[in-house]
PDB file of N, CA and C in Angstrom:
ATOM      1  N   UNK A   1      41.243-102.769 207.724  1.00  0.00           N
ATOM      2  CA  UNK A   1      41.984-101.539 207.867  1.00  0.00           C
ATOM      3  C   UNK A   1      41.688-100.966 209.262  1.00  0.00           C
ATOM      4  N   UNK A   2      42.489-100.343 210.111  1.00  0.00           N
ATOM      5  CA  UNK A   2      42.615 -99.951 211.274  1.00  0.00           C
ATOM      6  C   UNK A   2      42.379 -98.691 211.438  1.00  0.00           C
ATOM      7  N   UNK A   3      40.988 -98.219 212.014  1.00  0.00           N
ATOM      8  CA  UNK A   3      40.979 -96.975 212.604  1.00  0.00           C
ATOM      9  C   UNK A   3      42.538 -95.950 212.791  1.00  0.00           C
ATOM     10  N   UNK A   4      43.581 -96.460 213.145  1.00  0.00           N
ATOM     11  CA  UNK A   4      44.403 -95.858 213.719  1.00  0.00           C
ATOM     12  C   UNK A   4      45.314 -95.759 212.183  1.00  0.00           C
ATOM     13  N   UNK A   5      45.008 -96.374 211.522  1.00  0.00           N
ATOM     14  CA  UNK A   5      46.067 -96.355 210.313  1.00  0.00           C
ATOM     15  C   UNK A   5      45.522 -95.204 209.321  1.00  0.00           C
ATOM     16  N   UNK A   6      44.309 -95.045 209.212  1.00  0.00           N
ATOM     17  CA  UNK A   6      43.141 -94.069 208.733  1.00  0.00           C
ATOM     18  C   UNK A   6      43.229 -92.750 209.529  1.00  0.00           C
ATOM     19  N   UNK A   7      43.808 -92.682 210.890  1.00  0.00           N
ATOM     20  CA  UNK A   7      44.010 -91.283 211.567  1.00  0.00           C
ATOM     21  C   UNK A   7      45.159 -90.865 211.007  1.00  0.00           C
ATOM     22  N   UNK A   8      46.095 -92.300 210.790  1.00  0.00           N
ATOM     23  CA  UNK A   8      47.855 -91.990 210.559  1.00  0.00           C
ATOM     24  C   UNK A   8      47.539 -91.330 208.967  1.00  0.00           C
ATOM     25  N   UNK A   9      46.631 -91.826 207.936  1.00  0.00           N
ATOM     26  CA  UNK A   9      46.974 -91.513 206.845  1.00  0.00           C
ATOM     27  C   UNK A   9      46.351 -90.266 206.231  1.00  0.00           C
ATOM     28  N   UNK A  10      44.849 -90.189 207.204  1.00  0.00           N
ATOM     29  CA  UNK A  10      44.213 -88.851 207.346  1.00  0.00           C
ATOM     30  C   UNK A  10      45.423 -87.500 207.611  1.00  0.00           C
ATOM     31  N   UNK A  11      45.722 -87.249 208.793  1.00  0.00           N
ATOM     32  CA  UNK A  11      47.003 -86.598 209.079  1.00  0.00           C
ATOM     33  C   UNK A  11      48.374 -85.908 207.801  1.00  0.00           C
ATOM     34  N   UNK A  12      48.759 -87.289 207.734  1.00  0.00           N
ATOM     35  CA  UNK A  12      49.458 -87.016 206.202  1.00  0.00           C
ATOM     36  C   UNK A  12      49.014 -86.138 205.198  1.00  0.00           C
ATOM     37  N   UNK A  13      47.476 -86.900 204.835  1.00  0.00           N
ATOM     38  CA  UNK A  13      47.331 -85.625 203.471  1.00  0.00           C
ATOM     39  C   UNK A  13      46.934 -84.597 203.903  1.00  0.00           C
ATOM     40  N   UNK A  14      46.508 -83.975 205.187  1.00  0.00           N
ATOM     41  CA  UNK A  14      46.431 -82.958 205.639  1.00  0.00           C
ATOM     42  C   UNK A  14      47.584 -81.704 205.340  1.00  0.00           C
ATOM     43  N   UNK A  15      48.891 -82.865 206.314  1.00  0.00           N
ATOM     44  CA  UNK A  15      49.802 -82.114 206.032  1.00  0.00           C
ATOM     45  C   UNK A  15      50.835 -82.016 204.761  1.00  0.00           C
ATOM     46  N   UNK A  16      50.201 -82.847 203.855  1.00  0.00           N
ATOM     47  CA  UNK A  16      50.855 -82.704 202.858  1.00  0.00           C
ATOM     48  C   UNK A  16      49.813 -81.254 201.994  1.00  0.00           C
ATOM     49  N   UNK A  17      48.632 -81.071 202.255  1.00  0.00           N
ATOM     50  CA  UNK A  17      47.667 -80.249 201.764  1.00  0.00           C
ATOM     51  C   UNK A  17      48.166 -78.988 202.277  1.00  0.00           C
ATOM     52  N   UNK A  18      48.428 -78.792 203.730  1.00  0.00           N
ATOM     53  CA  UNK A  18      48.946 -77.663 204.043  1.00  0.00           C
ATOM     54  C   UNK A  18      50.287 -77.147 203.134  1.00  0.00           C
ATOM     55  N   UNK A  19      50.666 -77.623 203.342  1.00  0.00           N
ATOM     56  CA  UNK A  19      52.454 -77.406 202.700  1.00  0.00           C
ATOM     57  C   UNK A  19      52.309 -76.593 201.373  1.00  0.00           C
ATOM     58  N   UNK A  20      51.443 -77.631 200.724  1.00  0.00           N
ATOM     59  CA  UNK A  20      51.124 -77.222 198.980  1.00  0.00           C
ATOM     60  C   UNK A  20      50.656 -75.928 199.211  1.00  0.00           C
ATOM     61  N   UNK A  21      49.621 -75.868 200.141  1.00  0.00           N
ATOM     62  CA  UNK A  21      48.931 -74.156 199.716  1.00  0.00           C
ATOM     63  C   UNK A  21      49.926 -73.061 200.361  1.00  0.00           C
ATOM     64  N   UNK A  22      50.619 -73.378 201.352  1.00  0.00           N
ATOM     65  CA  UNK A  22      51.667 -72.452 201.725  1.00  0.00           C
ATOM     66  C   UNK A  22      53.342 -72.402 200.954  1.00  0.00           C
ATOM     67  N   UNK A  23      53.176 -73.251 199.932  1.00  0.00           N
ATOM     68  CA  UNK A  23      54.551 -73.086 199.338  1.00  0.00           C
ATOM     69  C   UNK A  23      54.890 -72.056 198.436  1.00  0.00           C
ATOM     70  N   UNK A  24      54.181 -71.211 198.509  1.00  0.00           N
ATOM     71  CA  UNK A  24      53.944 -70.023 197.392  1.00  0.00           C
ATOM     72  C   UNK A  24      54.345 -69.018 198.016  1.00  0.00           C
ATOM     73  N   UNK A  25      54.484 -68.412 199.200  1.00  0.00           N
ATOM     74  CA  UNK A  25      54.496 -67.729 199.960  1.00  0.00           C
ATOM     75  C   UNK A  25      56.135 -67.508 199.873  1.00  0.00           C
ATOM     76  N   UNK A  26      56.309 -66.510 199.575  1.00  0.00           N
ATOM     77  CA  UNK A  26      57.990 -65.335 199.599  1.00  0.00           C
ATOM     78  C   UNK A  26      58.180 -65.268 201.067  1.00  0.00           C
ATOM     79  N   UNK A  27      59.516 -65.961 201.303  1.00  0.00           N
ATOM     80  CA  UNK A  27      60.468 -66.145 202.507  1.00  0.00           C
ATOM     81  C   UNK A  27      60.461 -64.609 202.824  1.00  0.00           C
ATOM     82  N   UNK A  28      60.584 -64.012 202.105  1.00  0.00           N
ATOM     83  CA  UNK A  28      60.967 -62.424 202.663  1.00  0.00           C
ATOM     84  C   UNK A  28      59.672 -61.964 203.220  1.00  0.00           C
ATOM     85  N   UNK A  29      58.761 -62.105 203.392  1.00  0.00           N
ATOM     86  CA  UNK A  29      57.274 -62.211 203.897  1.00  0.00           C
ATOM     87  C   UNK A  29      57.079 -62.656 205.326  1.00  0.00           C
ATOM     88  N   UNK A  30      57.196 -64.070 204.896  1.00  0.00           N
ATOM     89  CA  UNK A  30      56.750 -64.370 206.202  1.00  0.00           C
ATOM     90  C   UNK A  30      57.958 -65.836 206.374  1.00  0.00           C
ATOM     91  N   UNK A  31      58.502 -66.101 207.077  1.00  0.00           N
ATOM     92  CA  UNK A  31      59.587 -67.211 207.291  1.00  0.00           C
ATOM     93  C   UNK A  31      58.649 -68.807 207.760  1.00  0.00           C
ATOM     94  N   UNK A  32      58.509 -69.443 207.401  1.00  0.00           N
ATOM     95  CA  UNK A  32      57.250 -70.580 207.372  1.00  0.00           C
ATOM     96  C   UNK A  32      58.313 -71.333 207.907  1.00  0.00           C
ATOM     97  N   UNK A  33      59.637 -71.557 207.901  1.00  0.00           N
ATOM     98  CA  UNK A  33      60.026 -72.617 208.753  1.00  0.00           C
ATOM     99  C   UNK A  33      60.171 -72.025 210.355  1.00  0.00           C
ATOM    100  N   UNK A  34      59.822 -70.788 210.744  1.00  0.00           N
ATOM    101  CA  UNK A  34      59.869 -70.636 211.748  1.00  0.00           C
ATOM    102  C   UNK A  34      58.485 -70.542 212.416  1.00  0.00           C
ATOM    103  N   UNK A  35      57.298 -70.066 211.452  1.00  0.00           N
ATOM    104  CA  UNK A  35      55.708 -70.299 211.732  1.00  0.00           C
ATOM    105  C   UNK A  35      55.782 -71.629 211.978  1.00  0.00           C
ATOM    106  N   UNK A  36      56.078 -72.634 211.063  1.00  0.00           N
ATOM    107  CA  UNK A  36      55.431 -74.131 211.700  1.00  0.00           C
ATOM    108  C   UNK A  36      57.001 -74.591 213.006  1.00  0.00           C
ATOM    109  N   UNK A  37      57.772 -74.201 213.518  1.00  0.00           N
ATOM    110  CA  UNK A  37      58.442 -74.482 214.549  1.00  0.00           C
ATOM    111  C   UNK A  37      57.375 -73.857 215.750  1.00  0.00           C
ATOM    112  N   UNK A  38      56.948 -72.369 215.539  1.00  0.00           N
ATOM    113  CA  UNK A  38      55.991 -71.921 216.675  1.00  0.00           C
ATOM    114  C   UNK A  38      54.769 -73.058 216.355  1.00  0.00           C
ATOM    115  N   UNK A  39      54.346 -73.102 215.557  1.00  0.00           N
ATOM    116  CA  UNK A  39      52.492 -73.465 215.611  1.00  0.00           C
ATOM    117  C   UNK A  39      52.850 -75.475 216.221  1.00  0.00           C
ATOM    118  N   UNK A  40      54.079 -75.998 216.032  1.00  0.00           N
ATOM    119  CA  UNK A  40      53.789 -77.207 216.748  1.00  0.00           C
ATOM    120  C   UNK A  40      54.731 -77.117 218.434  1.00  0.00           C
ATOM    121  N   UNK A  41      55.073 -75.940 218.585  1.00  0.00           N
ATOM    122  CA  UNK A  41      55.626 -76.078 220.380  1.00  0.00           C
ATOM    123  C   UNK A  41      54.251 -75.508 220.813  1.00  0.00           C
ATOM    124  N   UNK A  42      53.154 -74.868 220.251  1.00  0.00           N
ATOM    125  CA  UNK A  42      51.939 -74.633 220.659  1.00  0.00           C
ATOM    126  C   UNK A  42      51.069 -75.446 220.862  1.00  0.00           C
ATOM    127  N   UNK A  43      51.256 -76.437 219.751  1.00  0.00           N
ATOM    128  CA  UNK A  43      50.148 -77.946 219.635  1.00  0.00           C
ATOM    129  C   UNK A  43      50.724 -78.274 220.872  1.00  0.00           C
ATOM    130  N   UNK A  44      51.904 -78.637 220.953  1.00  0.00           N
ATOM    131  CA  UNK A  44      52.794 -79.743 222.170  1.00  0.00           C
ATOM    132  C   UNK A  44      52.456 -78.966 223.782  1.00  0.00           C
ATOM    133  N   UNK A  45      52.121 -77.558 223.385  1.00  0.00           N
ATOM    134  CA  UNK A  45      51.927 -76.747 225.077  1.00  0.00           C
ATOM    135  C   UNK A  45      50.471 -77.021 225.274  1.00  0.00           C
ATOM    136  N   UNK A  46      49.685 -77.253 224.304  1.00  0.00           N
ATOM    137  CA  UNK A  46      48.074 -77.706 224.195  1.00  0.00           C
ATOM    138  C   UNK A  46      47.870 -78.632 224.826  1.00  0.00           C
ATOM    139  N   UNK A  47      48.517 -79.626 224.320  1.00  0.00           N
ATOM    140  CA  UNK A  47      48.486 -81.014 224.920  1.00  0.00           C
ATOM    141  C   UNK A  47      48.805 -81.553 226.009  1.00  0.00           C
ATOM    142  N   UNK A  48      49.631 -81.028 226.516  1.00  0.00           N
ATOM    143  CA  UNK A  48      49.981 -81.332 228.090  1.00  0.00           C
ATOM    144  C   UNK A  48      49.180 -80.423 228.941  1.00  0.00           C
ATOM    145  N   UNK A  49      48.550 -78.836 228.395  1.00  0.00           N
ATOM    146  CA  UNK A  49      48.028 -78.196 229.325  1.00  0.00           C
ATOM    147  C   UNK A  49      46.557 -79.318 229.235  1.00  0.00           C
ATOM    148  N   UNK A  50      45.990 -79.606 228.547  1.00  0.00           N
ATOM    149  CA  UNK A  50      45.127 -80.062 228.367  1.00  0.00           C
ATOM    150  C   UNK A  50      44.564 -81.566 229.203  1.00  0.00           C
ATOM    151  N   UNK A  51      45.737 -82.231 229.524  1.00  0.00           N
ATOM    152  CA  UNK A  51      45.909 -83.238 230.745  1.00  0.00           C
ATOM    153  C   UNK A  51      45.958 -82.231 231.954  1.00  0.00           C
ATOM    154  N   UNK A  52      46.504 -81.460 232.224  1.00  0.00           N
ATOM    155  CA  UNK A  52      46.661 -81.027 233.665  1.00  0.00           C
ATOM    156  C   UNK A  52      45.650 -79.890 233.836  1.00  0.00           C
ATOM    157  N   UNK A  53      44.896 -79.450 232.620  1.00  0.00           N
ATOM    158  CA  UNK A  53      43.601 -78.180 233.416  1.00  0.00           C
ATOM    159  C   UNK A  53      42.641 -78.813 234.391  1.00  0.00           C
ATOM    160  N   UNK A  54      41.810 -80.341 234.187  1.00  0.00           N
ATOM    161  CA  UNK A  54      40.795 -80.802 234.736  1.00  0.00           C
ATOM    162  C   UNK A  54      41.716 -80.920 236.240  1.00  0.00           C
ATOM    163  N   UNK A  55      42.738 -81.068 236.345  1.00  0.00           N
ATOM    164  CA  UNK A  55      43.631 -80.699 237.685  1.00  0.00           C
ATOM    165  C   UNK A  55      43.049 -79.493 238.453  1.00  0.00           C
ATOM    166  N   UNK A  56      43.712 -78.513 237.836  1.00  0.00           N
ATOM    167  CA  UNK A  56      43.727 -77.075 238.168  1.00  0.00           C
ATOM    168  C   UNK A  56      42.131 -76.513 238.005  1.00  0.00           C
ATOM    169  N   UNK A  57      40.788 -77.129 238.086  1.00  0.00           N
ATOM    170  CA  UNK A  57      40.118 -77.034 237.846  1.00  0.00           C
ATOM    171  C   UNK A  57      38.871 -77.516 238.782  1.00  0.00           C
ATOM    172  N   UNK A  58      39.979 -78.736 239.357  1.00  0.00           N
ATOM    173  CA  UNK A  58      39.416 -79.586 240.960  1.00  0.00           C
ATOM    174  C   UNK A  58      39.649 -78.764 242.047  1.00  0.00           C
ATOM    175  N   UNK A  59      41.345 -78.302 241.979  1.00  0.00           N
ATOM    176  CA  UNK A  59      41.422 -77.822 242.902  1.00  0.00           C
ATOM    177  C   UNK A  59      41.358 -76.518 242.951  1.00  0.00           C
ATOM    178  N   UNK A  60      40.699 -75.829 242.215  1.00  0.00           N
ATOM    179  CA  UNK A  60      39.904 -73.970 242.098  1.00  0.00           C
ATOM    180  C   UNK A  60      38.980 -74.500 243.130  1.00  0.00           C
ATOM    181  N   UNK A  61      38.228 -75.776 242.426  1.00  0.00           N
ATOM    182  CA  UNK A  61      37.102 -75.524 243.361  1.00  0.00           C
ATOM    183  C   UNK A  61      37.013 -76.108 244.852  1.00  0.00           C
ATOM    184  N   UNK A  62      37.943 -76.737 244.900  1.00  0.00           N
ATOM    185  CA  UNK A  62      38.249 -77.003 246.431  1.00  0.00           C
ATOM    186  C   UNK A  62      38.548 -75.752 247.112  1.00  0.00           C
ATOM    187  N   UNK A  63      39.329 -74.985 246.445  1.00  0.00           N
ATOM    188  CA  UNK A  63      40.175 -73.500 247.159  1.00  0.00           C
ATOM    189  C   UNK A  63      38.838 -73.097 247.646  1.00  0.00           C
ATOM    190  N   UNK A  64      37.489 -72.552 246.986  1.00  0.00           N
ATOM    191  CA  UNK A  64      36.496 -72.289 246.993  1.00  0.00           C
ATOM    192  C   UNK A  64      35.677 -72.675 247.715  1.00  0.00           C
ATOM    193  N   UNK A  65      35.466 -74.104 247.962  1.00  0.00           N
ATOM    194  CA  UNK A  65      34.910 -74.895 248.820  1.00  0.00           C
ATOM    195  C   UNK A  65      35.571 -74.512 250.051  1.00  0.00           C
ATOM    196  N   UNK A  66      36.156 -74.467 250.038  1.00  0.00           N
ATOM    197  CA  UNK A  66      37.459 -74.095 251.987  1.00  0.00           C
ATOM    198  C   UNK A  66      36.989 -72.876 252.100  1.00  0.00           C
ATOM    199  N   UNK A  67      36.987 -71.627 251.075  1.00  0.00           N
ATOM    200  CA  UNK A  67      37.049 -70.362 251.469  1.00  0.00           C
ATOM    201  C   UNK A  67      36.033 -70.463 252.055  1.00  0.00           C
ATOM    202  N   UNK A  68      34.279 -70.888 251.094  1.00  0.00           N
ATOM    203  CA  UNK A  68      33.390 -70.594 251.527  1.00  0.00           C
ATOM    204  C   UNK A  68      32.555 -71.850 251.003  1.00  0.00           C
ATOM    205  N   UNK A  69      31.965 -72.792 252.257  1.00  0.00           N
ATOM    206  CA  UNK A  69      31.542 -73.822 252.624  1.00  0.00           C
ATOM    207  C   UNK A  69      30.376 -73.987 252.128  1.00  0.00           C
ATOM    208  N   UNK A  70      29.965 -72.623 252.627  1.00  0.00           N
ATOM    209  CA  UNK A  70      28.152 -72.472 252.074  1.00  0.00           C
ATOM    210  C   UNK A  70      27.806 -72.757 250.669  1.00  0.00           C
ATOM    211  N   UNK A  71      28.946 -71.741 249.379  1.00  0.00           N
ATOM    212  CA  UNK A  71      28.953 -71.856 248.201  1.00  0.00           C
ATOM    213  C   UNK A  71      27.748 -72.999 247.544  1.00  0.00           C
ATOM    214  N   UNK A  72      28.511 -74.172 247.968  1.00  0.00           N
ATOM    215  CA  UNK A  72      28.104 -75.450 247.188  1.00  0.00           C
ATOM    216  C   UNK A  72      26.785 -76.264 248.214  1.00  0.00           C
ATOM    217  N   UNK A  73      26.157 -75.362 248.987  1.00  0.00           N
ATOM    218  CA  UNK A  73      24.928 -76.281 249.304  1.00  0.00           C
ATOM    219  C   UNK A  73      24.041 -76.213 248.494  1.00  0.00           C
ATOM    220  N   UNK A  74      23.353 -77.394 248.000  1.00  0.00           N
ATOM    221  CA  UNK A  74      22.733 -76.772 246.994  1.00  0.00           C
ATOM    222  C   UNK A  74      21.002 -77.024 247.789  1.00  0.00           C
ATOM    223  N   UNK A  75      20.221 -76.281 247.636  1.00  0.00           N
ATOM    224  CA  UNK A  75      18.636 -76.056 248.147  1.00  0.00           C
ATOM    225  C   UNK A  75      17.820 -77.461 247.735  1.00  0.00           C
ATOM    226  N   UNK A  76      17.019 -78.255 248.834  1.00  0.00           N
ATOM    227  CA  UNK A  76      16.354 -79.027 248.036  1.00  0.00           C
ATOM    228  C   UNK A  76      15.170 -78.525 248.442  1.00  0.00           C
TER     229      UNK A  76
END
């Protein structure tokens, strides 16, 4: 059995677990097909920010390094 088939099937009963405990919940309340439309364009904005922070994160500290040179000497 494949690690990856065990993430695929892990996943599933997750989201089959979610569903069940939120199916109780009165539409006039709270609208759940529009909560899980927000909560996965959030996962999907996670995930790509999440490739490009260690980016934005090099070059803070380059900005930093240019401003001020001294910053990063470090004392031996």
């Amino acid at each position: 059995m494949s690690l990856t088939w065990y993430r695929g099937g892990q996943k599933l009963v997750n989201a089959y677990g979610v569903t069940a405990a939120f199916s109780s919940i009165d539409p006039k309340v709270a609208d759940m097909d529009k909560f899980w439309g927000i909560s996965i364009d959030c996962a999907l904005f996670c995930q790509h920010f999440s490739k490009i922070s260690p980016l934005l994160y090099i070059a803070s500290r380059l900005a930093v390094i240019n401003a001020e040179p001294g910053i990063y000497i470090k004392e031996r």
